[in-house]
Protein backbone atom coordinates (compact mmCIF):
# COMPACT_ATOMS: atom_id res chain seq x y z
CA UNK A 1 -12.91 3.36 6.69
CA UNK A 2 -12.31 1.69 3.64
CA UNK A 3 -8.82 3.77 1.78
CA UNK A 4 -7.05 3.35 -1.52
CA UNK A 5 -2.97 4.06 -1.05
CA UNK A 6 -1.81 4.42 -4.34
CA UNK A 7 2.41 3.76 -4.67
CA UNK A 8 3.59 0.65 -2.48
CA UNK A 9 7.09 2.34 -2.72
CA UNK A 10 8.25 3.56 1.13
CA UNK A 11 5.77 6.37 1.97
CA UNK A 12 2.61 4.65 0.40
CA UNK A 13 3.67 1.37 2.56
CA UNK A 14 4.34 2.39 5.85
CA UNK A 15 0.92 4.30 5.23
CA UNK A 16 -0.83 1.59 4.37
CA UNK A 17 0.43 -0.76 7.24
CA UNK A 18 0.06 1.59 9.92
CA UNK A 19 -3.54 2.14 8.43
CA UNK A 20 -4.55 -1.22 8.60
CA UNK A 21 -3.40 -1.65 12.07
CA UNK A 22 -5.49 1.41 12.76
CA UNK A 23 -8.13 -0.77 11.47
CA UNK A 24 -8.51 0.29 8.21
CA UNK A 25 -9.81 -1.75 5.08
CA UNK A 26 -6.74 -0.70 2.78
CA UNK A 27 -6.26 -1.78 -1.01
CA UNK A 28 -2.49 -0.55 -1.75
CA UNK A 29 -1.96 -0.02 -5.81
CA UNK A 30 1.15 -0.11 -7.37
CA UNK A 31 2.18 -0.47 -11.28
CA UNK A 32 5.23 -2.80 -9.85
CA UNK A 33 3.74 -6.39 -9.85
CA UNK A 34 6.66 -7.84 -7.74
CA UNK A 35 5.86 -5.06 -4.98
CA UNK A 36 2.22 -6.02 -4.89
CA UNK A 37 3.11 -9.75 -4.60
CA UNK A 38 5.18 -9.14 -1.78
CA UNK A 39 2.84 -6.80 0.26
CA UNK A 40 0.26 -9.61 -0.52
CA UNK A 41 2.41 -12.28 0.30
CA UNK A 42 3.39 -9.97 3.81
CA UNK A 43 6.77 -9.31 3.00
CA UNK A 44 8.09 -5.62 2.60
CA UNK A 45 9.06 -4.45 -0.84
CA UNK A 46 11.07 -1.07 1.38
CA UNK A 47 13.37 -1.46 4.03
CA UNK A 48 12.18 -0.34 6.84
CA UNK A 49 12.75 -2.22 10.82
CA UNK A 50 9.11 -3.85 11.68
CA UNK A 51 7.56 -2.94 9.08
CA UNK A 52 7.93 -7.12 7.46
CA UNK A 53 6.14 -8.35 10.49
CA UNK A 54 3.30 -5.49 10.42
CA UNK A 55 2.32 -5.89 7.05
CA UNK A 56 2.49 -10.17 7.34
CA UNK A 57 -0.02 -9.33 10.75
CA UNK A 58 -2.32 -6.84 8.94
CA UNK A 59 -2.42 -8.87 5.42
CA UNK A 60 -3.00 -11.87 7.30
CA UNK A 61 -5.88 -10.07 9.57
CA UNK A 62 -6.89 -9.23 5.47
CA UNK A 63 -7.17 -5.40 6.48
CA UNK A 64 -4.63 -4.92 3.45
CA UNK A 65 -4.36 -6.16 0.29
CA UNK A 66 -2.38 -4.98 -3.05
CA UNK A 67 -3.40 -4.63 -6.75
CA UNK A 68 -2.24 -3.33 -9.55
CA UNK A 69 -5.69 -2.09 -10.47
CA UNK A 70 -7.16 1.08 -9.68
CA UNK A 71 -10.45 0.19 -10.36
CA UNK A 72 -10.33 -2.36 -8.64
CA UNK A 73 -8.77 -0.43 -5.46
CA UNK A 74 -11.45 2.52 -5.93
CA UNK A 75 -14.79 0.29 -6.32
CA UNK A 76 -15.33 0.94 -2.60
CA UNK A 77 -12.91 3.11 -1.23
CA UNK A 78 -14.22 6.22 0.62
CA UNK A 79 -10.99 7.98 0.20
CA UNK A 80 -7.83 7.25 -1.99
CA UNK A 81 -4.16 8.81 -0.56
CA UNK A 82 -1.38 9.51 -3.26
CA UNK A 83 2.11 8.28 -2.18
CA UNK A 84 3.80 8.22 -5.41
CA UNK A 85 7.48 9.41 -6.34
CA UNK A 86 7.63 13.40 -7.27
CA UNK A 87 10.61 14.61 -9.34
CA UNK A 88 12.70 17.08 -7.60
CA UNK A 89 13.03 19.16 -10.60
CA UNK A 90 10.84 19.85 -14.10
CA UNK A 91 12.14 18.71 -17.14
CA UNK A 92 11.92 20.53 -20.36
């Protein structure tokens, strides 16, 4: 399946590793450029143990990639997952 994980931050990344390992085609979008260079470069932008060495296996097995494009991460996606930060409490 080809999926769209949008926040690189530590829910969206660990879901997008462990989806690739699945064997998942996985684009990962992020606004941060630096964490979308390091995913792509198959370093971890979170800590979290393992998780550096998945993401250098399944980037370098090119079942995950990062963008800061959503376009570009939806053009073939059959299904995007949200994993972005939600604010504990409304403001206003």
């Amino acid at each position: 399946m080809r999926v769209s994980v949008f926040g690189l931050g530590y829910v969206g990344c660990v879901t997008a590793a462990c989806l690739a390992k699945a064997g998942h085609e996985v684009v990962g979008v992020d606004i941060d450029e630096e964490k979308v260079a390091m995913v792509n470069a198959g370093t971890s932008p979170v800590v979290e143990p393992g998780l550096g060495a998945l993401l250098a296996h399944v980037v370098e097995a090119r079942r995950l990639r990062a963008s800061i494009s959503t376009p570009d991460a939806l053009r073939n996606a059959e299904i995007g997952l949200i994993c972005v930060w939600t604010p504990s409490r409304a403001s206003g």
